[in-house]
Structure formats: structure tokens, C-alpha cells
C-alpha atoms as a PDB file:
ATOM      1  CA  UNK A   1      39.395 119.061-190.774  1.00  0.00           C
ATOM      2  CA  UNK A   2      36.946 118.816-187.369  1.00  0.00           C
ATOM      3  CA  UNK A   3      37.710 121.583-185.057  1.00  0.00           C
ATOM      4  CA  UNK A   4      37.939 119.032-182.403  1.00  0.00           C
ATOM      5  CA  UNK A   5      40.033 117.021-184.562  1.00  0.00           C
ATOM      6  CA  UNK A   6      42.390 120.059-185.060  1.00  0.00           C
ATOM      7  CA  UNK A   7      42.530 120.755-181.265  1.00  0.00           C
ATOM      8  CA  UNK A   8      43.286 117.135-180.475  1.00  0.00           C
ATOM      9  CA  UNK A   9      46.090 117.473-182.456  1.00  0.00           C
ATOM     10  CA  UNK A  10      47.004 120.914-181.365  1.00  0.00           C
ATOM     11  CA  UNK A  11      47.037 119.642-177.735  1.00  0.00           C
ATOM     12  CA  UNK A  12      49.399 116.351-178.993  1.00  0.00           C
ATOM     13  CA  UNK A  13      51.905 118.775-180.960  1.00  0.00           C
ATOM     14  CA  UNK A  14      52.771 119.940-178.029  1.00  0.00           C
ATOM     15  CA  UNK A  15      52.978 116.883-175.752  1.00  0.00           C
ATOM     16  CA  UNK A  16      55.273 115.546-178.332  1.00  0.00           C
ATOM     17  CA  UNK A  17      57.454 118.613-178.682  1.00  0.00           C
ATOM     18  CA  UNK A  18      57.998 118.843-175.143  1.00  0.00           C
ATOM     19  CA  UNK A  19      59.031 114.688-174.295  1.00  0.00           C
ATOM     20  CA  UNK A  20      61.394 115.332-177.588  1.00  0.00           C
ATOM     21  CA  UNK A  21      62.870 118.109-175.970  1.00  0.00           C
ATOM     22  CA  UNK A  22      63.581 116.390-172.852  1.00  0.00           C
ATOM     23  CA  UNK A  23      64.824 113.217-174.801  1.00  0.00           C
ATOM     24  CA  UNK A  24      67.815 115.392-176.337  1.00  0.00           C
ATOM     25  CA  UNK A  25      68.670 117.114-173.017  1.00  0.00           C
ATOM     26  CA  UNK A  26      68.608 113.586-171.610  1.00  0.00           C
ATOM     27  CA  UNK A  27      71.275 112.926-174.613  1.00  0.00           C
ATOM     28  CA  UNK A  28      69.706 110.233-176.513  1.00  0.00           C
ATOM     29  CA  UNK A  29      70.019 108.315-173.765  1.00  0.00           C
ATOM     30  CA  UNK A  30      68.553 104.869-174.938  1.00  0.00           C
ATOM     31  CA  UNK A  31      68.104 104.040-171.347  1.00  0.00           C
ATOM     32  CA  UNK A  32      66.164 106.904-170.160  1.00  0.00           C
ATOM     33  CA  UNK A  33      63.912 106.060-173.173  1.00  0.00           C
ATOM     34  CA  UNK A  34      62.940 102.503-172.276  1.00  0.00           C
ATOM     35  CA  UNK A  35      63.089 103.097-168.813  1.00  0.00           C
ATOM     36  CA  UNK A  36      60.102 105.846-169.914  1.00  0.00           C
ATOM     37  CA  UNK A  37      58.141 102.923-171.327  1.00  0.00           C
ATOM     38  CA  UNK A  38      58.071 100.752-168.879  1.00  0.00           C
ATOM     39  CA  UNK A  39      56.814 103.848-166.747  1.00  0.00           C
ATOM     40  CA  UNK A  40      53.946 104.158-169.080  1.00  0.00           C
ATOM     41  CA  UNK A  41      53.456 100.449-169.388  1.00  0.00           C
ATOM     42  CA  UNK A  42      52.557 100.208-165.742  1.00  0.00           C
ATOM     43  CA  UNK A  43      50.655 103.487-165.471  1.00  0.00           C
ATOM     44  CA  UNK A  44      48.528 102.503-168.409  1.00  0.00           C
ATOM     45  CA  UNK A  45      47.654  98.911-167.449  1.00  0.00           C
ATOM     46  CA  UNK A  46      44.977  99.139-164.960  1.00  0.00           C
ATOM     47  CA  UNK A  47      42.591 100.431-167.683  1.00  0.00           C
ATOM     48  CA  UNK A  48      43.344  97.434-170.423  1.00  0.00           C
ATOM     49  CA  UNK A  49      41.031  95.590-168.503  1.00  0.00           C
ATOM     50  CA  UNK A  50      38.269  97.520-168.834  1.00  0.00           C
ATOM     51  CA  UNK A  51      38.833  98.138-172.624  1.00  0.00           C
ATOM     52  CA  UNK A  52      39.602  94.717-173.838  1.00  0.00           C
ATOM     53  CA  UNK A  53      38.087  94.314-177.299  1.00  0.00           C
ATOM     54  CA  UNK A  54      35.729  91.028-177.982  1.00  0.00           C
ATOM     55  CA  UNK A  55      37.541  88.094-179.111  1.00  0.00           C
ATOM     56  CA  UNK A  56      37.036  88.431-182.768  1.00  0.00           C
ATOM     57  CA  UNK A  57      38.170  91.850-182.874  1.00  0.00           C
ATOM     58  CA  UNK A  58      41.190  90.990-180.745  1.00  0.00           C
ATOM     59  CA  UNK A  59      41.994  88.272-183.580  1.00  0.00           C
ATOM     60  CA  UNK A  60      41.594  90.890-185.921  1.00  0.00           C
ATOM     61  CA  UNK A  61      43.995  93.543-183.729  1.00  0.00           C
ATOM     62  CA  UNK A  62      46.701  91.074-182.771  1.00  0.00           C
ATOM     63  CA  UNK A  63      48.659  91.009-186.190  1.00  0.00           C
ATOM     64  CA  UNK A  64      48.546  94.983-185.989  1.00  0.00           C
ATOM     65  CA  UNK A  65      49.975  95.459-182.383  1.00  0.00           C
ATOM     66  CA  UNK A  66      53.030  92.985-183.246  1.00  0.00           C
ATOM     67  CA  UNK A  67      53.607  94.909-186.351  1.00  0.00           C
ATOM     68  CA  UNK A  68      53.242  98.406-184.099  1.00  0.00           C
ATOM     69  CA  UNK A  69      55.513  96.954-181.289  1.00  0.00           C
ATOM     70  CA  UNK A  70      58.647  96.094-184.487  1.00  0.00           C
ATOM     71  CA  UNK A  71      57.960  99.768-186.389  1.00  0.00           C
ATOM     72  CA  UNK A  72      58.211 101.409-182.451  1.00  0.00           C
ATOM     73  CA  UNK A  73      61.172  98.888-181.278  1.00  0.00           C
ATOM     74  CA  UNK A  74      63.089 100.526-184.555  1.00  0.00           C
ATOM     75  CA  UNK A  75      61.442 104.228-183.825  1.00  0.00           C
ATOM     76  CA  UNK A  76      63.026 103.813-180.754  1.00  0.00           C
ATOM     77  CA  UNK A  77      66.054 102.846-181.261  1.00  0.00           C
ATOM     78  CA  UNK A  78      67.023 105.443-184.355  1.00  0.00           C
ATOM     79  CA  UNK A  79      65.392 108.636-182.009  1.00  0.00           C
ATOM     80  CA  UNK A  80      68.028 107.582-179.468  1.00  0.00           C
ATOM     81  CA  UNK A  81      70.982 107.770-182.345  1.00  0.00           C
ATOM     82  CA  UNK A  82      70.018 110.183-184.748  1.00  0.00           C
ATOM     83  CA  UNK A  83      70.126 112.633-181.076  1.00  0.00           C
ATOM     84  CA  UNK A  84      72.973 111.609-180.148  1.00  0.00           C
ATOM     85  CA  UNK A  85      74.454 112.399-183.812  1.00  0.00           C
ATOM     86  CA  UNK A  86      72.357 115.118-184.642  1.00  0.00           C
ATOM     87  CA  UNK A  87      70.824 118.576-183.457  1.00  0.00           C
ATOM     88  CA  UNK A  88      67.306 118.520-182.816  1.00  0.00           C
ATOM     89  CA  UNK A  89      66.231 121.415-185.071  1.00  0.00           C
ATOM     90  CA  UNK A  90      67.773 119.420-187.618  1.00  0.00           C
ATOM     91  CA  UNK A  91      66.830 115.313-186.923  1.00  0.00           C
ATOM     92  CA  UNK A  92      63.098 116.405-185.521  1.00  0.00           C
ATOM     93  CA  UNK A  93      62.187 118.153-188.696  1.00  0.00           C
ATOM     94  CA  UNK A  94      63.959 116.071-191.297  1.00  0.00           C
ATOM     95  CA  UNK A  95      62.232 112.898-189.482  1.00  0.00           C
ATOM     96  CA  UNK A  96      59.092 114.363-189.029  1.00  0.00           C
ATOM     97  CA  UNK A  97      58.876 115.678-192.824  1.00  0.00           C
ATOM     98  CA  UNK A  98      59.520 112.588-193.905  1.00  0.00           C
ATOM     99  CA  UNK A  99      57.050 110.906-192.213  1.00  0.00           C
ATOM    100  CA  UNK A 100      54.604 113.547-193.147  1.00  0.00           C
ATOM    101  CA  UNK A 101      54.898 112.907-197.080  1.00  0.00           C
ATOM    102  CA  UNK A 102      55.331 109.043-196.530  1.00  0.00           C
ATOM    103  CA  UNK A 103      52.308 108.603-194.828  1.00  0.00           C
ATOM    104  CA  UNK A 104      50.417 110.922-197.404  1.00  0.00           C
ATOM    105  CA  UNK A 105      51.026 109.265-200.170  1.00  0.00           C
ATOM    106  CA  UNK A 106      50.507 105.739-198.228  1.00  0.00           C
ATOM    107  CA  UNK A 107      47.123 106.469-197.410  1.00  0.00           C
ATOM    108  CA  UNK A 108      45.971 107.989-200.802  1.00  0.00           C
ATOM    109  CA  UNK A 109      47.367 104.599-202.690  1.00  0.00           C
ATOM    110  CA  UNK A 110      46.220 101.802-199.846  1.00  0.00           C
ATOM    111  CA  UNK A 111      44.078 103.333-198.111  1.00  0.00           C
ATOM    112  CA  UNK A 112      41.096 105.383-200.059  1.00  0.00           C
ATOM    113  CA  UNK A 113      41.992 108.602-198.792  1.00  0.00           C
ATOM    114  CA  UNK A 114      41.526 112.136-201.020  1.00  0.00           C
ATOM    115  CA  UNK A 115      42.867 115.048-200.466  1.00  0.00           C
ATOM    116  CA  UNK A 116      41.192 118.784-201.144  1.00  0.00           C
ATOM    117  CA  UNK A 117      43.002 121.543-202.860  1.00  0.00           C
ATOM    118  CA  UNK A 118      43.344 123.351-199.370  1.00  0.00           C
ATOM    119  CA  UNK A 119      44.382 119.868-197.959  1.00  0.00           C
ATOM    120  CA  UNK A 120      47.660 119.062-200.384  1.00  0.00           C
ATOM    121  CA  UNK A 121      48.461 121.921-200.319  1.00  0.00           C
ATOM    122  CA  UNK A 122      48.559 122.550-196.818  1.00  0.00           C
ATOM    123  CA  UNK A 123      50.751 119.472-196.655  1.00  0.00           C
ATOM    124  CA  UNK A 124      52.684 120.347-199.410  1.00  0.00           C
ATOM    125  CA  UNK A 125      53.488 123.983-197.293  1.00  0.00           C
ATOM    126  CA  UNK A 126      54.098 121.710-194.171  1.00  0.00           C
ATOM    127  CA  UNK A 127      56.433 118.914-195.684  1.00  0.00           C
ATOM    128  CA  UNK A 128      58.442 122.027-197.751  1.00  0.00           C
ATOM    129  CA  UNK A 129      58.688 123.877-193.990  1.00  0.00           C
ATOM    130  CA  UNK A 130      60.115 121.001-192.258  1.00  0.00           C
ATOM    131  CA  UNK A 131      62.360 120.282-194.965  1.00  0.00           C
ATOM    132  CA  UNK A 132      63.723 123.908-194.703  1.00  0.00           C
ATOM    133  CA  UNK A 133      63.483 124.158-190.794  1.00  0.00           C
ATOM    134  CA  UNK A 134      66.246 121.031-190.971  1.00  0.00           C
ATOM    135  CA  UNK A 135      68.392 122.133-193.873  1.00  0.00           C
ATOM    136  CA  UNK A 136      72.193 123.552-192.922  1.00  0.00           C
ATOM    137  CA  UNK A 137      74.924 124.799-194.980  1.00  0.00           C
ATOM    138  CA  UNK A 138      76.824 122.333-193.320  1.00  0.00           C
ATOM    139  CA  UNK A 139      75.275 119.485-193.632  1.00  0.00           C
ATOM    140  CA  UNK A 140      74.659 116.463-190.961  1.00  0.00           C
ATOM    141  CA  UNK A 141      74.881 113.860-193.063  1.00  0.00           C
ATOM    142  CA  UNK A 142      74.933 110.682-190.711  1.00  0.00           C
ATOM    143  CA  UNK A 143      72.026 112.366-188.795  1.00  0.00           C
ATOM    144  CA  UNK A 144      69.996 113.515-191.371  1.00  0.00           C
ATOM    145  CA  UNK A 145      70.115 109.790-192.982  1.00  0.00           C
ATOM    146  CA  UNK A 146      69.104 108.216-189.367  1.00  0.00           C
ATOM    147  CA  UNK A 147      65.969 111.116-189.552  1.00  0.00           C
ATOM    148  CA  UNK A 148      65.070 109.724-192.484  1.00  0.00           C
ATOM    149  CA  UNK A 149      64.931 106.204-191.518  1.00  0.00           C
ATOM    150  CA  UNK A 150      62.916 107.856-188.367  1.00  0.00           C
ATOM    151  CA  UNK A 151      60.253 109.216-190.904  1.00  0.00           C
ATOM    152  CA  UNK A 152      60.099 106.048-192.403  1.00  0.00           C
ATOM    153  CA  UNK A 153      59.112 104.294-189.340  1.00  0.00           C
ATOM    154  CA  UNK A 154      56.347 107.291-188.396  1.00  0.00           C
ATOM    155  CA  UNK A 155      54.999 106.225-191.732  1.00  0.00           C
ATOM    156  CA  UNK A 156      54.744 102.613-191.023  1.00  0.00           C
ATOM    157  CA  UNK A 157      52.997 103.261-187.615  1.00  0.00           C
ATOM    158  CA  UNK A 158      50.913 106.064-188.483  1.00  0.00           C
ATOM    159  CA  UNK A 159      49.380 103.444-191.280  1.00  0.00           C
ATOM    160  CA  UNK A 160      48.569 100.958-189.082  1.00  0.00           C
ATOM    161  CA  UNK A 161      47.284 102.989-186.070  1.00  0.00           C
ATOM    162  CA  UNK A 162      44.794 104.068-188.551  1.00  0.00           C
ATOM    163  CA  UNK A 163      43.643 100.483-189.262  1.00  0.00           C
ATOM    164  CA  UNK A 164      43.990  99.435-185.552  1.00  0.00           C
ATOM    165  CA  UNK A 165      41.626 102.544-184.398  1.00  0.00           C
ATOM    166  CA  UNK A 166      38.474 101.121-186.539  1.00  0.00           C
ATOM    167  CA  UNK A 167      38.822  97.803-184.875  1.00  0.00           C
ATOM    168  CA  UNK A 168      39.568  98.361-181.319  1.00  0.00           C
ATOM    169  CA  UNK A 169      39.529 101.634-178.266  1.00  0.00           C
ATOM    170  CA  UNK A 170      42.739 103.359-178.814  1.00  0.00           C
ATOM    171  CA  UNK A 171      43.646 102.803-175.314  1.00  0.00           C
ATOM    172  CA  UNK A 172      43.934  98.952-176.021  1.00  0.00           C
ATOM    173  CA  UNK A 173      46.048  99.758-179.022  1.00  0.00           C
ATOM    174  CA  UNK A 174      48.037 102.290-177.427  1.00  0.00           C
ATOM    175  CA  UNK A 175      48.766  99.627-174.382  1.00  0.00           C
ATOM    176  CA  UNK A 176      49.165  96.573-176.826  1.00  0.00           C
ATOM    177  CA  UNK A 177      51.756  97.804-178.880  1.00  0.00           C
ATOM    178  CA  UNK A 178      53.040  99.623-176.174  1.00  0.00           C
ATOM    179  CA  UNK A 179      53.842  96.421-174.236  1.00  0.00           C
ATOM    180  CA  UNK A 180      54.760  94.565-177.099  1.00  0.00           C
ATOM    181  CA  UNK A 181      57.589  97.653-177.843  1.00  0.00           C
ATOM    182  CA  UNK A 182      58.869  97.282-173.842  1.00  0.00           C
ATOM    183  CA  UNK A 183      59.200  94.118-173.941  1.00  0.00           C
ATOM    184  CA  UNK A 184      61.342  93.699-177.735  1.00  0.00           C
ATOM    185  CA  UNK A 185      63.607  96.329-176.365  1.00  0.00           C
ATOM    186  CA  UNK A 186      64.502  94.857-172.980  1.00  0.00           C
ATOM    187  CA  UNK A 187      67.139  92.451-173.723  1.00  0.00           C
ATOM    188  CA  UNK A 188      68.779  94.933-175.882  1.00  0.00           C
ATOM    189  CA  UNK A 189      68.561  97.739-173.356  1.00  0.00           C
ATOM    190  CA  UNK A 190      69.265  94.812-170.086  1.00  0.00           C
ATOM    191  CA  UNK A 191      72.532  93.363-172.456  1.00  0.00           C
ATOM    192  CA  UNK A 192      74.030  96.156-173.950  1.00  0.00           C
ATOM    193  CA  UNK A 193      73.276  99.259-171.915  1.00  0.00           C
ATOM    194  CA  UNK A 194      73.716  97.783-168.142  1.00  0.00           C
ATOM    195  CA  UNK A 195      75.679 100.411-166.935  1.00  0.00           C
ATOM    196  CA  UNK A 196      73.783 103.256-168.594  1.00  0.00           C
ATOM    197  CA  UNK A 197      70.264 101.137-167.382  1.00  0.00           C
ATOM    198  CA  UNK A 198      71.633 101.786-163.342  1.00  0.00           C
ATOM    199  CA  UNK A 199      72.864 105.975-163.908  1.00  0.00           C
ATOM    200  CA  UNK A 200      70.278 106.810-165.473  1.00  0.00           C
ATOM    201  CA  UNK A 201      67.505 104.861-162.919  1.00  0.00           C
ATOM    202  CA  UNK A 202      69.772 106.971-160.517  1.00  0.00           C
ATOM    203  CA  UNK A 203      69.802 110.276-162.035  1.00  0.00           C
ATOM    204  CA  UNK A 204      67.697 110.459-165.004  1.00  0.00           C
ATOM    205  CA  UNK A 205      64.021 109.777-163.515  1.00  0.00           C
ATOM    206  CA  UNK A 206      62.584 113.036-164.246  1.00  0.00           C
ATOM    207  CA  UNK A 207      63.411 112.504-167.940  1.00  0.00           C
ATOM    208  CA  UNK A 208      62.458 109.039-168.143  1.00  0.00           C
ATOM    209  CA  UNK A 209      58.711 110.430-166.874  1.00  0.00           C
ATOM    210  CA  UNK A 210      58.689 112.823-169.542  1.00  0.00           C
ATOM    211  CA  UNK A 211      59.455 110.937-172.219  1.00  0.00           C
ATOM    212  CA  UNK A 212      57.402 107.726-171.377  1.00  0.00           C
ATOM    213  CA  UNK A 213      54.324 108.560-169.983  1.00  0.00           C
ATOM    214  CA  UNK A 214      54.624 111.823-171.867  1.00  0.00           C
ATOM    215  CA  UNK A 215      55.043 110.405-175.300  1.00  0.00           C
ATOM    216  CA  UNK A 216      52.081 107.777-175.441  1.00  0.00           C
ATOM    217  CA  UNK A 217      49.267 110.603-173.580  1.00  0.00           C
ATOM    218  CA  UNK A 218      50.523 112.196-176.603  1.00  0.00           C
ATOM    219  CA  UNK A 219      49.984 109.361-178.988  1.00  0.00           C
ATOM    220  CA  UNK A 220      46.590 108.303-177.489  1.00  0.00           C
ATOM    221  CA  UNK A 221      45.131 112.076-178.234  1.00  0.00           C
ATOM    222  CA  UNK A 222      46.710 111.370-181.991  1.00  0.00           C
ATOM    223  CA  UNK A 223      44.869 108.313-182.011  1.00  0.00           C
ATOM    224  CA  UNK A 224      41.404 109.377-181.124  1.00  0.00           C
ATOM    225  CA  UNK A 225      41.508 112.527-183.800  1.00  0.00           C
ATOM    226  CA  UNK A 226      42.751 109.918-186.220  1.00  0.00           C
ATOM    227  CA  UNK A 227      38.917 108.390-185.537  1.00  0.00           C
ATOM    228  CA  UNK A 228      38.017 111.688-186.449  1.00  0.00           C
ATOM    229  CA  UNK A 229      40.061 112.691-189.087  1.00  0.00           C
ATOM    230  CA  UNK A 230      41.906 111.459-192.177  1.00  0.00           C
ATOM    231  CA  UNK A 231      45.298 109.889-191.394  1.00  0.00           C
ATOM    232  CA  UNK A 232      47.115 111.918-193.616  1.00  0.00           C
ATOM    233  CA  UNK A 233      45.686 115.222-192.321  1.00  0.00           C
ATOM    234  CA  UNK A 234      46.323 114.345-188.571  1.00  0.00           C
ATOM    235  CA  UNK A 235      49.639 112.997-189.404  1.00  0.00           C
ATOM    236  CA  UNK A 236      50.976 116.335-191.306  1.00  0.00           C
ATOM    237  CA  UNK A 237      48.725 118.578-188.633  1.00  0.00           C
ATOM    238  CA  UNK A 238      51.004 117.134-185.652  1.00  0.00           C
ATOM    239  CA  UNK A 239      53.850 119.010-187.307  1.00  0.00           C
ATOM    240  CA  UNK A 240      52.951 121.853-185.699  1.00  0.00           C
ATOM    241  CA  UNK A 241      55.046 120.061-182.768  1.00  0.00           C
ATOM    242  CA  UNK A 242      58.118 121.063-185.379  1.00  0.00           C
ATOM    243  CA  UNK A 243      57.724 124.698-184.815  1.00  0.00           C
ATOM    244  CA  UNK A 244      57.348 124.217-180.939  1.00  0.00           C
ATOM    245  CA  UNK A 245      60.253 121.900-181.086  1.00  0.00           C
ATOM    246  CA  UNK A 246      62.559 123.981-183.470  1.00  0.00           C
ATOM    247  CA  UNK A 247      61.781 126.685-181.359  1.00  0.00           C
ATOM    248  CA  UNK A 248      63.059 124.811-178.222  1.00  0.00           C
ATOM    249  CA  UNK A 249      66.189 124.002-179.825  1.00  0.00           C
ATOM    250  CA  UNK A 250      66.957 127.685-180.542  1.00  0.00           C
ATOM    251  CA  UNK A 251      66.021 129.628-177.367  1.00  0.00           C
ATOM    252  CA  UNK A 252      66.686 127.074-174.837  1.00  0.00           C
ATOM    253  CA  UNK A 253      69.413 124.929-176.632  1.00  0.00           C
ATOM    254  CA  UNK A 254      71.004 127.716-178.371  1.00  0.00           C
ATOM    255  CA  UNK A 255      71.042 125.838-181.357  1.00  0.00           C
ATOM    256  CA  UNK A 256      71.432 128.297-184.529  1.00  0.00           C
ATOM    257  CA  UNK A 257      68.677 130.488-185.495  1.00  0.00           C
ATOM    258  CA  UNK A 258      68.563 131.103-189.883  1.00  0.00           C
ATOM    259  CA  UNK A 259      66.499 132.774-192.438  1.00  0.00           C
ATOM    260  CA  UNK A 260      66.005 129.619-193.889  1.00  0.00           C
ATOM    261  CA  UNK A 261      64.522 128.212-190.131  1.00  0.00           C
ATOM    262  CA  UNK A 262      62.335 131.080-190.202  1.00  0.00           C
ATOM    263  CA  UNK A 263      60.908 130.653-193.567  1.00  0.00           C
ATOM    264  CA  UNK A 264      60.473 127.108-192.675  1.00  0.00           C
ATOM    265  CA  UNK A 265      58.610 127.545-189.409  1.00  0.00           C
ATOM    266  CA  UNK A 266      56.373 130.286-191.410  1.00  0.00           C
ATOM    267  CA  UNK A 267      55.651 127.458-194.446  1.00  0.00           C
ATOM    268  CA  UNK A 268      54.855 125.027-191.653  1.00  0.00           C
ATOM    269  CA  UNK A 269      52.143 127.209-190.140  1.00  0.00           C
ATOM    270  CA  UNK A 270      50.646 128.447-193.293  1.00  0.00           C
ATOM    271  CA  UNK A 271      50.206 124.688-193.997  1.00  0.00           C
ATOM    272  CA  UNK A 272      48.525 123.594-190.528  1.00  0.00           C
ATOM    273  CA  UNK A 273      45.635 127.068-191.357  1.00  0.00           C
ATOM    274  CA  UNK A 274      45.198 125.559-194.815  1.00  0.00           C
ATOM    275  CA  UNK A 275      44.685 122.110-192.576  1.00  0.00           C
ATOM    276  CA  UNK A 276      42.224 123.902-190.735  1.00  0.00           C
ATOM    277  CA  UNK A 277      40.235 124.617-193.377  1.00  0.00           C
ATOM    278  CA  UNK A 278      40.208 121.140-195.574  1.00  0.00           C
END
């Protein structure tokens, strides 16, 4: 994997480990989510016009933004749940696993991609950490199903971000699906969470600016190494955000700290080094 790849997706790990952090202090508050993207909706828009793609290639984009905006609508909506149900050493790397494997496999049937010795393995190691990292005893059953259908989704979008970035700037993507995402989820949030829209405009801001803006400067790094990089590998190197984020959950959540956690976050790094070198 490129070294500037790697650090791309270094730098993005932990972008995305910190706005997930700050989505389950804010609760799972669905509100503080959208209210996030509209945030970076706004703060990203004076560049779209600047990096609008000709109009063939925006013919050839459009189908893959609406399909983006649905995958993120339902990412969206089962991050806010799954932390409200769930801890986030458990849903984070359960969902992220998943997604890990999914889109792996995806893009070795669909979309051409191979995989070196040092490179399945590595996301063999990664997928088997994660999976450990969100294991308990005591299972979470309701939460750890609503991961799952989270890693199902990173799948989906991962796939066709990776199709999107050879037609079009990943800003425009980023913005276009982006907008498309806002603007699904805003009768839902307007109809159903009024009263939860107004508190947490009141008291929630900070959050909100975290985990909007935060969350796509993070994508649009992920996008760029995917120009750079195999899908697969990018996808599975990101997880290093599952250490950074299990790790959060433990020393500032007091979540539990296990053997089997600590095994896991080991298997996960052993797995981005072998990433390193594929």
C-alpha cells in the first residue's frame, strides 16, 4: 500500500474515531447528527462550484450520488440507534468489522481487485481483531444486530465511492451525496424529532460540529487514498480508527477493559503493518 496512501488513512482513522466518540457522548442523538450535516453541507458548498465535473461525467456520477445519499440516509439512521442501544467498544467494532470483510470480498468478485498474501492476511488479522474488540460474555444482542446492518451499509458506500472517485473530484462526490443524505433525512428528523431538533440546536452545537463537518473531512481524505489505493485495503486500513475508538470508550467512557479487547486491538494492528507492506 502507498505510504501516502497509508498516511491518508492514518490521518482519517483518527478523524473518524474522534466525531464517533463525540456522537455517543452526544447519546445517539439523531438530531445532533443531521444538524452536523447540514453544518458540513453549507461549509462545503462554496467549493462545488469550482469542482463541477463536465456534463457527461456528471450523467455518469448522478446515479452514484442518489445511491450514496440512500446507503448514508440508512448509515445514519442505524449509528444513531445501535448508540443509543449499544456501547461503543462494542457497536463501532462489530460495524466496522463487518464492513471491513463485506467490502473485501465485494471488490474481489465485482470489482477486479487481488489481494497479496501480506494483504489478506492483514485483513484477515484486522476483521478477526474487531470481531474480538466487540465480543462480551454478555452479549448485546439488539446492538450488535443494528452494527451489523451498520457494516452492511459501509460496504455499500465504500463500493460505490470507489466507482464515483474515477469519474469525478472527490470533493463533488463528497458534497453530492452529502446533500442528497441532508436533504432525505430532513422530514424525518423536522417530523419526528421536533423537540429533540430545538435542545439540541440549543445545547448540543459543539457536538453537532464534530460530528458533521468532522465526519465528511474525514471521508474526503478516505476518498482521495481510495484514488490511490485499492478499496479493500483503504477500507480495512481505516480500522485503525477501532483501536483509537475502543480505546476512547475504555479510558474516557469507562467502558470495560478485557483480555479479549486487548488481543483484539493487538490483531487489529498487526493487520494495518501487514497493510503497510502489501
Amino acid at each position: 500500500m502507498a505510504t501516502t496512501a497509508f498516511l491518508l488513512v492514518t490521518l482519517a482513522a483518527v478523524i473518524h474515531a474522534l466525531w464517533n466518540f463525540a456522537a455517543k457522548k452526544a447519546s445517539g442523538d439523531f438530531a445532533v447528527i443531521w444538524i452536523g450535516l447540514v453544518m458540513a453541507s453549507v461549509a462545503f458548498a462554496p467549493l462545488v462550484l469550482v469542482l463541477t465535473p463536465e456534463q457527461r461525467a456528471l450523467r455518469e456520477v448522478a446515479w452514484l450520488l442518489l445511491l450514496s445519499g440512500l446507503v448514508h440516509t440508512a448509515y445514519f439512521l442505524l449509528l444513531a440507534r445501535s448508540y443509543r442501544d449499544g456501547e461503543i467498544s462494542v457497536v463501532y467494532p462489530i460495524a466496522r468489522g463487518s464492513g471491513v470483510a463485506g467490502t473485501a470480498i465485494v471488490a474481489l468478485l465485482f470489482l477486479d481487485e487481488t489481494l497479496s498474501l501480506a494483504g489478506g492476511l492483514g485483513i484477515a488479522l484486522i476483521v478477526l481483531g474487531v470481531v474480538f474488540i466487540g465480543l462480551r460474555d454478555a452479549g448485546q444482542p439488539r446492538a450488535m444486530g443494528l452494527a451489523l446492518l451498520v457494516g452492511l451499509s459501509i460496504t455499500s458506500y465504500s463500493i460505490l465511492a470507489k466507482l464515483a472517485v474515477g469519474i469525478c473530484h472527490p470533493f463533488f462526490y463528497l458534497w453530492g451525496f452529502l446533500i442528497t443524505t441532508t436533504l432525505l433525512l430532513a422530514p424525518f428528523v423536522c417530523l419526528v424529532h421536533r423537540s429533540a431538533l430545538r435542545r439540541a440546536w440549543e445545547h448540543k452545537k459543539t457536538y453537532s460540529l464534530l460530528i458533521g463537518p468532522g465526519s465528511m473531512a474525514n471521508y474526503l481524505i478516505v476518498l482521495f487514498a481510495m484514488q490511490m489505493a485499492q478499496v479493500s485495503y483503504v477500507v480495512a486500513a481505516r480500522e485503525l480508527a477501532v483501536v483509537i475508538g475502543a480505546g476512547l470508550g475504555i479510558f474516557l467512557l469507562r467502558e470495560p477493559s478485557t483480555p479479549r479487547k486487548i488481543g483484539g486491538i493487538a490483531s487489529v494492528v498487526a493487520g494495518i503493518l501487514l497493510l503497510k507492506m502489501a
